[in-house]
C-alpha atoms as a PDB file:
ATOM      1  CA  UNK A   1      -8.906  53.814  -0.137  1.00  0.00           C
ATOM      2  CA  UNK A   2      -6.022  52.426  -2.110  1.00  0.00           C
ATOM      3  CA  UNK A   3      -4.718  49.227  -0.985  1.00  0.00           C
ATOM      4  CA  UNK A   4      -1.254  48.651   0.457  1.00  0.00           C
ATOM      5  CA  UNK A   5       1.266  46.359  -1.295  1.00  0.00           C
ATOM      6  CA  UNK A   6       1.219  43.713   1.087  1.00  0.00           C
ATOM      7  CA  UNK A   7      -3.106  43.989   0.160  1.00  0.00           C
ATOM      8  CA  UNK A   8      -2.547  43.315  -2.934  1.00  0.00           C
ATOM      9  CA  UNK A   9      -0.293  40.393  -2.610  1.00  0.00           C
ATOM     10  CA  UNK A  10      -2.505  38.356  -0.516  1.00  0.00           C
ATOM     11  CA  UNK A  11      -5.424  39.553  -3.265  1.00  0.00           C
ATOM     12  CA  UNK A  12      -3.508  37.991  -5.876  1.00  0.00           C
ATOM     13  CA  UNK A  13      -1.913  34.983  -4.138  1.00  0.00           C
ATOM     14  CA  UNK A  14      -4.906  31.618  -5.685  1.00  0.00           C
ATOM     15  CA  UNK A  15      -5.857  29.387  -3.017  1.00  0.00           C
ATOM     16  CA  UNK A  16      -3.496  26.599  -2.354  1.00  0.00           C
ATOM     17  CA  UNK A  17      -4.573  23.621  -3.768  1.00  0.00           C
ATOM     18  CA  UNK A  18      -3.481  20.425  -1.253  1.00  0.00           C
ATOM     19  CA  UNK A  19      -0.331  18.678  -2.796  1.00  0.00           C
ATOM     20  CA  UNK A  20       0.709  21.849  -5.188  1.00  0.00           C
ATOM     21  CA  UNK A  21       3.623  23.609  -4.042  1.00  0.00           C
ATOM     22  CA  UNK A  22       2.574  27.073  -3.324  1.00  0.00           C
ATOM     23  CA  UNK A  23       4.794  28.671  -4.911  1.00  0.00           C
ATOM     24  CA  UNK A  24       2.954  27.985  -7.926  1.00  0.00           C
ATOM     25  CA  UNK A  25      -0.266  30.097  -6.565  1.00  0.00           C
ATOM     26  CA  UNK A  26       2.232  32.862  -4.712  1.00  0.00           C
ATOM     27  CA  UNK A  27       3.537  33.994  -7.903  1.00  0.00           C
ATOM     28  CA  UNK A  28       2.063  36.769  -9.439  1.00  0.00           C
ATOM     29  CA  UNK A  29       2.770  39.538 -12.285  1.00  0.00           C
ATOM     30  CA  UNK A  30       3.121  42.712 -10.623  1.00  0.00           C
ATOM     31  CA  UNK A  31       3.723  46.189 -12.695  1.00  0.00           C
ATOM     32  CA  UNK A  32       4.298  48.275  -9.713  1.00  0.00           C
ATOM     33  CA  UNK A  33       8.684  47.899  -8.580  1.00  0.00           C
ATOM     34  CA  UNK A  34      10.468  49.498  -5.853  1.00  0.00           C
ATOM     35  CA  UNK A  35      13.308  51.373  -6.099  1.00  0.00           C
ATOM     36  CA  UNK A  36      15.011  48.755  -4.558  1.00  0.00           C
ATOM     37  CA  UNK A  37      18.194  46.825  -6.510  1.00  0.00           C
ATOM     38  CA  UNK A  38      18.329  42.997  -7.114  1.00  0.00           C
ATOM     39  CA  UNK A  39      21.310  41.198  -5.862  1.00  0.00           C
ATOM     40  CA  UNK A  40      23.984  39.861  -8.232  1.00  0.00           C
ATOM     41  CA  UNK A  41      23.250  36.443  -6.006  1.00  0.00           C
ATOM     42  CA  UNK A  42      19.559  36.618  -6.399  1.00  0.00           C
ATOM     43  CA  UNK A  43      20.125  36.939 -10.012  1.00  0.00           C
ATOM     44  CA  UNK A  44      22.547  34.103 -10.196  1.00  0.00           C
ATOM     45  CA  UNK A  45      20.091  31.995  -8.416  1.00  0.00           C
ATOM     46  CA  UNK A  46      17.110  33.068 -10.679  1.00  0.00           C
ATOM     47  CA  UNK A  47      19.243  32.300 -14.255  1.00  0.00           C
ATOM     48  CA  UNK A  48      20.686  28.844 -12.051  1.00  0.00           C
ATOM     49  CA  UNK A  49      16.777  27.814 -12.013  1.00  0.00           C
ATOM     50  CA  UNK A  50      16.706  28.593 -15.996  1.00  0.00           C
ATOM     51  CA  UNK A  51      19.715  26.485 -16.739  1.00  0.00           C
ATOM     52  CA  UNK A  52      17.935  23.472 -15.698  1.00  0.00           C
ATOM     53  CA  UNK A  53      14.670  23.412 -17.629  1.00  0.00           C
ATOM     54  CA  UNK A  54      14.539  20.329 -20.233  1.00  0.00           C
ATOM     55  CA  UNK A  55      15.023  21.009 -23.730  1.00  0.00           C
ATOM     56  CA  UNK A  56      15.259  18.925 -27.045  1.00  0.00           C
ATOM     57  CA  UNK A  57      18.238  17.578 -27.462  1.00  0.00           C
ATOM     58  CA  UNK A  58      19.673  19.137 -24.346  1.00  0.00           C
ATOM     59  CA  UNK A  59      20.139  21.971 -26.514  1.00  0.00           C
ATOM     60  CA  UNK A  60      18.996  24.355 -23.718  1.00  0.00           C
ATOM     61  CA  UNK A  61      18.612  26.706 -27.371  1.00  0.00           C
ATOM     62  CA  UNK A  62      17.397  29.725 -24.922  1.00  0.00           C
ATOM     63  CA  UNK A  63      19.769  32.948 -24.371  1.00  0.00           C
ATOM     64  CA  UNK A  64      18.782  35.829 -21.734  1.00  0.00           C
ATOM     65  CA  UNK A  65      20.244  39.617 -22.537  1.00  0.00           C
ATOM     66  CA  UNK A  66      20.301  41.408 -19.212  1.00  0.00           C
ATOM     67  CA  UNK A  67      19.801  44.648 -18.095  1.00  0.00           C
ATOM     68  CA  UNK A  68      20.186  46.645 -14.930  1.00  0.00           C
ATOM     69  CA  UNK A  69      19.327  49.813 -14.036  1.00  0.00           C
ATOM     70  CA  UNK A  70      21.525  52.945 -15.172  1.00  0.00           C
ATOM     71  CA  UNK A  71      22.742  50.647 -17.975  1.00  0.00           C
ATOM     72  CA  UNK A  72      22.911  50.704 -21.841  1.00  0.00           C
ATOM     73  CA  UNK A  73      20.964  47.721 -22.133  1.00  0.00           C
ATOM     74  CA  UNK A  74      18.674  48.299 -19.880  1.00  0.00           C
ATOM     75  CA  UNK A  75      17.826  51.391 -21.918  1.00  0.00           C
ATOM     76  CA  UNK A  76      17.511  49.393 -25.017  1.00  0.00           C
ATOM     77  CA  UNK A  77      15.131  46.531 -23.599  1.00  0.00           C
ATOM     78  CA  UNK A  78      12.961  49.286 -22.202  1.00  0.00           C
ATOM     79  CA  UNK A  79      13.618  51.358 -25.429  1.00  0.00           C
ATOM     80  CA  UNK A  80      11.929  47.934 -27.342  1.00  0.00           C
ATOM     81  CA  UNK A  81       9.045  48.321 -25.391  1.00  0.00           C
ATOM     82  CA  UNK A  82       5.216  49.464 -26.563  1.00  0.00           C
ATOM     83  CA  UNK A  83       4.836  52.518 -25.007  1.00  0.00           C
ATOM     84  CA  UNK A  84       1.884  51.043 -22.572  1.00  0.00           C
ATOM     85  CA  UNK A  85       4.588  48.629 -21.371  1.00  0.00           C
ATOM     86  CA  UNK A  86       7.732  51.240 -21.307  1.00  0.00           C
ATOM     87  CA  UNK A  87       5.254  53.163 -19.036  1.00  0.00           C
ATOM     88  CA  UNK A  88       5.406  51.253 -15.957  1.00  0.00           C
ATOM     89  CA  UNK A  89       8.399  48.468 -16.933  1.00  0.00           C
ATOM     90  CA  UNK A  90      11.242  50.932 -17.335  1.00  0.00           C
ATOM     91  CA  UNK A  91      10.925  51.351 -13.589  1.00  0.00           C
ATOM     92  CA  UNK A  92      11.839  47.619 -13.170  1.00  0.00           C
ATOM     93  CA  UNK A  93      15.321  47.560 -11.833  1.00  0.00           C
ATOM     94  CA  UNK A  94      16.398  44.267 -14.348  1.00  0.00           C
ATOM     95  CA  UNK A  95      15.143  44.126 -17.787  1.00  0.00           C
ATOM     96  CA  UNK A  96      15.562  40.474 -19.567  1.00  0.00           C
ATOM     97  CA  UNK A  97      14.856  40.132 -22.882  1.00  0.00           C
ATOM     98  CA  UNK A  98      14.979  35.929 -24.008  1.00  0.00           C
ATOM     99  CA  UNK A  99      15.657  34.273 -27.339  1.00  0.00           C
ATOM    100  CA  UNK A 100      16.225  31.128 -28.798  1.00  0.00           C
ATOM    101  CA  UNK A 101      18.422  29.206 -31.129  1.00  0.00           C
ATOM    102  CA  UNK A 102      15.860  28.379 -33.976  1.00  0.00           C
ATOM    103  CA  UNK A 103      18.207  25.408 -35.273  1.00  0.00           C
ATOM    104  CA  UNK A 104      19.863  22.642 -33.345  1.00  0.00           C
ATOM    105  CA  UNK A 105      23.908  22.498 -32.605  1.00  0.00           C
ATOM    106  CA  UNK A 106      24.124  18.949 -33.824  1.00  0.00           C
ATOM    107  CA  UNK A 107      22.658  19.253 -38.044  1.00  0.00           C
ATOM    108  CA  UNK A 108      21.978  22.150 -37.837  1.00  0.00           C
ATOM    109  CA  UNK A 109      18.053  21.417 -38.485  1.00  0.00           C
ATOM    110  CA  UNK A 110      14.978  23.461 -37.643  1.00  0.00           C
ATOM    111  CA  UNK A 111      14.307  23.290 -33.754  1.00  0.00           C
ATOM    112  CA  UNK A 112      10.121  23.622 -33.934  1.00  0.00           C
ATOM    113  CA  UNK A 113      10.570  24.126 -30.114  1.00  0.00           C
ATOM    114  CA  UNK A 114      13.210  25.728 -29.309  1.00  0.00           C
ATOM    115  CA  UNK A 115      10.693  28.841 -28.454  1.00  0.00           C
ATOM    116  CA  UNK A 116       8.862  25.927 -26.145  1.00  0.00           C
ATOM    117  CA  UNK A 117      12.317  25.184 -24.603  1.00  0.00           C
ATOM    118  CA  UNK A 118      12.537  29.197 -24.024  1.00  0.00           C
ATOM    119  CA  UNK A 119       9.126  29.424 -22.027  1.00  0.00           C
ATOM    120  CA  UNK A 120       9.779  26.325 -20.106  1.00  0.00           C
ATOM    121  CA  UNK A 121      13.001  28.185 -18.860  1.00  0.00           C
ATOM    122  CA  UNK A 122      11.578  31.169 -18.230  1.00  0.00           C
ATOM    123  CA  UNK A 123       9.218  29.542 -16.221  1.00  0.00           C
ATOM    124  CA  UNK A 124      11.502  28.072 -13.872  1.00  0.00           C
ATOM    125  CA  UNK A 125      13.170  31.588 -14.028  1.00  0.00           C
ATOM    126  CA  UNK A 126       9.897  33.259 -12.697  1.00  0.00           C
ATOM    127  CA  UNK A 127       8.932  30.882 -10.241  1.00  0.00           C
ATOM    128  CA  UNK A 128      12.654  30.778  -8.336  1.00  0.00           C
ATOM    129  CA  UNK A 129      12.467  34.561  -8.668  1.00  0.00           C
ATOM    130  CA  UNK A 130       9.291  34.298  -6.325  1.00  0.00           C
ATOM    131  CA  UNK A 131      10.475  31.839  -4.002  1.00  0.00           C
ATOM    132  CA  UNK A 132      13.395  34.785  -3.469  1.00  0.00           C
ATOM    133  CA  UNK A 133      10.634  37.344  -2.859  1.00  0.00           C
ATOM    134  CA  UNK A 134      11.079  39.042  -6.021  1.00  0.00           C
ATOM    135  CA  UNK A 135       7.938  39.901  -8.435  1.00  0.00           C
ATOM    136  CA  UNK A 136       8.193  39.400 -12.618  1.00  0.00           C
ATOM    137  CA  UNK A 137       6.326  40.478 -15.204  1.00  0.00           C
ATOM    138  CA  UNK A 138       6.399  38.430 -18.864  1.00  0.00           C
ATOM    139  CA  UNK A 139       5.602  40.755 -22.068  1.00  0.00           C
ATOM    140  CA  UNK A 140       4.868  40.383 -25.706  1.00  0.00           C
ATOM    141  CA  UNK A 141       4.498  43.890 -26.276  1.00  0.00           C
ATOM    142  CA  UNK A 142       7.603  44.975 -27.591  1.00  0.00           C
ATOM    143  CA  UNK A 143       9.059  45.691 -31.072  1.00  0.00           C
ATOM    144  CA  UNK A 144      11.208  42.303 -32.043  1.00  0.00           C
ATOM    145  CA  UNK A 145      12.737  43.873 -35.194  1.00  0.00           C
ATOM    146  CA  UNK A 146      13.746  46.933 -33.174  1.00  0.00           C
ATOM    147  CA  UNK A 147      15.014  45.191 -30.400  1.00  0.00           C
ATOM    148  CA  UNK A 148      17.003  42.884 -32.934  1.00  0.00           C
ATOM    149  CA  UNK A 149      18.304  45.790 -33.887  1.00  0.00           C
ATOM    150  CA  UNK A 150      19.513  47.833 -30.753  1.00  0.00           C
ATOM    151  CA  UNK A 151      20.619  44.546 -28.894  1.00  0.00           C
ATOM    152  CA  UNK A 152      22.692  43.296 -32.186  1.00  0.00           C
ATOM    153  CA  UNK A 153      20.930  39.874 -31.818  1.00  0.00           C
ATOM    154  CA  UNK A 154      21.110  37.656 -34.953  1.00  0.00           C
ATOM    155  CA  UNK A 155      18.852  36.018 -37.516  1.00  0.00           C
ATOM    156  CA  UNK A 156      19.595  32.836 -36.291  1.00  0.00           C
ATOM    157  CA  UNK A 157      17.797  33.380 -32.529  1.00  0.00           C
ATOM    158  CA  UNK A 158      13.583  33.939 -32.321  1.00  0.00           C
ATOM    159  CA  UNK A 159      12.153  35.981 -29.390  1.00  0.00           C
ATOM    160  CA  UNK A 160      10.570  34.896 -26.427  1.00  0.00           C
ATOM    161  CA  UNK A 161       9.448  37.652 -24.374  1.00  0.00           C
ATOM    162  CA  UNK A 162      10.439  40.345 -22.177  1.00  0.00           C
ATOM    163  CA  UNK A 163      10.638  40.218 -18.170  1.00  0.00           C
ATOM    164  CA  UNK A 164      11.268  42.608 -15.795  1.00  0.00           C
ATOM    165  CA  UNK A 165      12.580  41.661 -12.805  1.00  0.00           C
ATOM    166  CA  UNK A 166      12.453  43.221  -9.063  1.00  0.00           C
ATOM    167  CA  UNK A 167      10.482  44.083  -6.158  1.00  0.00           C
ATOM    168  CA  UNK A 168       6.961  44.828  -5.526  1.00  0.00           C
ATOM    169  CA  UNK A 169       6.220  48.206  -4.556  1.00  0.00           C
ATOM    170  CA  UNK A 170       2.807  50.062  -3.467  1.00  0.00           C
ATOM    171  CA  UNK A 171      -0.231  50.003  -6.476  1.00  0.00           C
ATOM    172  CA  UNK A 172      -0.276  53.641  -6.424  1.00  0.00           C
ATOM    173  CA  UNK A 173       3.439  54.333  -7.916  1.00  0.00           C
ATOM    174  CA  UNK A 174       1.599  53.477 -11.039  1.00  0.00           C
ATOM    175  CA  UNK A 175      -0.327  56.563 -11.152  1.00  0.00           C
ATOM    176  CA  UNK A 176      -2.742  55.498 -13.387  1.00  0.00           C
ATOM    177  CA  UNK A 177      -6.609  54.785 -13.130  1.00  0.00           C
ATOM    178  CA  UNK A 178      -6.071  51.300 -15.377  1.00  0.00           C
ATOM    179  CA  UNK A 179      -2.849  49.913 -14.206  1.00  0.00           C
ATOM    180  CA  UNK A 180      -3.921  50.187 -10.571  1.00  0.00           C
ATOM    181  CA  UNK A 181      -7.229  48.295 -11.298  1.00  0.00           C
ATOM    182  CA  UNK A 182      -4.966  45.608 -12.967  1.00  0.00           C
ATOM    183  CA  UNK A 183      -2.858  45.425 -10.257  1.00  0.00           C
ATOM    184  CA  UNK A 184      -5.037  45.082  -7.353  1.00  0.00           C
ATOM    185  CA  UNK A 185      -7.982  43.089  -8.834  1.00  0.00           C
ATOM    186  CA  UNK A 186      -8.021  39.340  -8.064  1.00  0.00           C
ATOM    187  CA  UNK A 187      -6.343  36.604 -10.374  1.00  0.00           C
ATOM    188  CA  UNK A 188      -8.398  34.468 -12.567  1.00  0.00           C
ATOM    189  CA  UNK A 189      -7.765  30.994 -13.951  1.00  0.00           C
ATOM    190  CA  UNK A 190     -10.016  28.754 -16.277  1.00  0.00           C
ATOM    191  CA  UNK A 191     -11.095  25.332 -14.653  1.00  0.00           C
ATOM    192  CA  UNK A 192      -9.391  21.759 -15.009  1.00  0.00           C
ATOM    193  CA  UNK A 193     -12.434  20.921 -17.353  1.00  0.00           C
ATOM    194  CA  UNK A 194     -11.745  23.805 -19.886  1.00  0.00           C
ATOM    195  CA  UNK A 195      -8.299  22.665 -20.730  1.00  0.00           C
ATOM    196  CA  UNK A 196      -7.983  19.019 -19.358  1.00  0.00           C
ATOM    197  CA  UNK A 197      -9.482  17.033 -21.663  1.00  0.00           C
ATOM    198  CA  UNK A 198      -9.540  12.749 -22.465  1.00  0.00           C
ATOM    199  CA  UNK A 199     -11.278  13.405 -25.822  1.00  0.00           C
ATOM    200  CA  UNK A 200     -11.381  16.434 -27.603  1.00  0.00           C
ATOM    201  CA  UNK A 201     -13.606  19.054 -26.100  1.00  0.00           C
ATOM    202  CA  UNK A 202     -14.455  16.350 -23.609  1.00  0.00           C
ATOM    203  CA  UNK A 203     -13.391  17.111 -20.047  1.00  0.00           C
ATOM    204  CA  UNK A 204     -10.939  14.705 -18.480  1.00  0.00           C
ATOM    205  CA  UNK A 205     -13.641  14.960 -14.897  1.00  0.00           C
ATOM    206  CA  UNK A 206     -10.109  15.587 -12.579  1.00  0.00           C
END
């Protein structure tokens, strides 16, 4: 029997850890959206969030091109796409594609992480987007130079990925064998000790 929507949220929602916010656990990468719109509001709260990640300099180097559904731009994120993600993303009612400034305002020198800067933004993008009840999904599959291309984007600005933006729907709008496995099979993380370390290799013991 397939499993509802609401199934498949509590299936990939981690067990709250005591002291973490949950929100960090709740969120999840769905590829199933409704056909329901996002709010001008909700997206104004989402990009707020972005604004105030910490950056080098305070450059805040990261830029977000927008798209909505029904809209040129939409069409060309999607259009960027690898066909495996155009498949089910293209449904996503907002389609963000985010760059970066790859040299500071100031002298004009290399920023080595202004990519860095990027994620950390779009990380605080995600997770206010799931506090508003709204479901991402981050991608590298796309085609940079093509997107460069179609979106007019300069030289000057490196890619970060693409997100799409919007509402969880039921697992079986995918209709297809793979994506519903990935969608309603459980989340998995690697433990504290694989990645937490106070010598190299050497688990930190949290």
């Amino acid at each position: 029997m397939m499993k509802t929507a609401r199934e498949v949220n509590e299936i990939k929602r981690a067990h709250v850890v005591d002291g973490v916010l949950p929100i960090f656990h709740h969120r999840w990468s769905a590829r199933a959206f409704a056909d329901r719109e996002v709010s001008r509001e909700d997206l104004r709260r989402v990009f707020e969030a972005a604004r105030w990640a910490p950056s080098s300099y305070n450059e805040q180097p990261w830029r977000y091109i927008v798209g909505t559904r029904g809209t040129e731009t939409h069409k060309k994120v999607a259009d960027s796409l690898v066909p495996f993600n155009r498949s089910w993303a293209q449904r996503a009612p907002v389609l963000i594609l985010g760059v970066a400034k790859a040299r500071f305002s100031h002298d004009n020198s290399p920023n080595s992480y202004a990519v860095f800067d990027l994620g950390a933004a779009s990380a605080y993008l995600v997770l206010q987007a799931a506090a508003l009840g709204l479901t991402t999904h981050q991608m590298a599959g796309f085609d940079r130079e093509k997107a460069r291309k179609l979106l007019v984007i300069p030289e000057a600005y490196d890619f970060g990925s693409v997100i799409a933006l919007g509402y969880q729907d039921e697992p079986e709008r995918l209709a297809n064998e793979e994506l519903i496995k990935r969608e309603t099979q459980p989340r998995e993380r690697k433990a504290l000790d694989k990645f937490v370390f106070g010598e190299w290799e050497k688990p930190l013991g949290l």
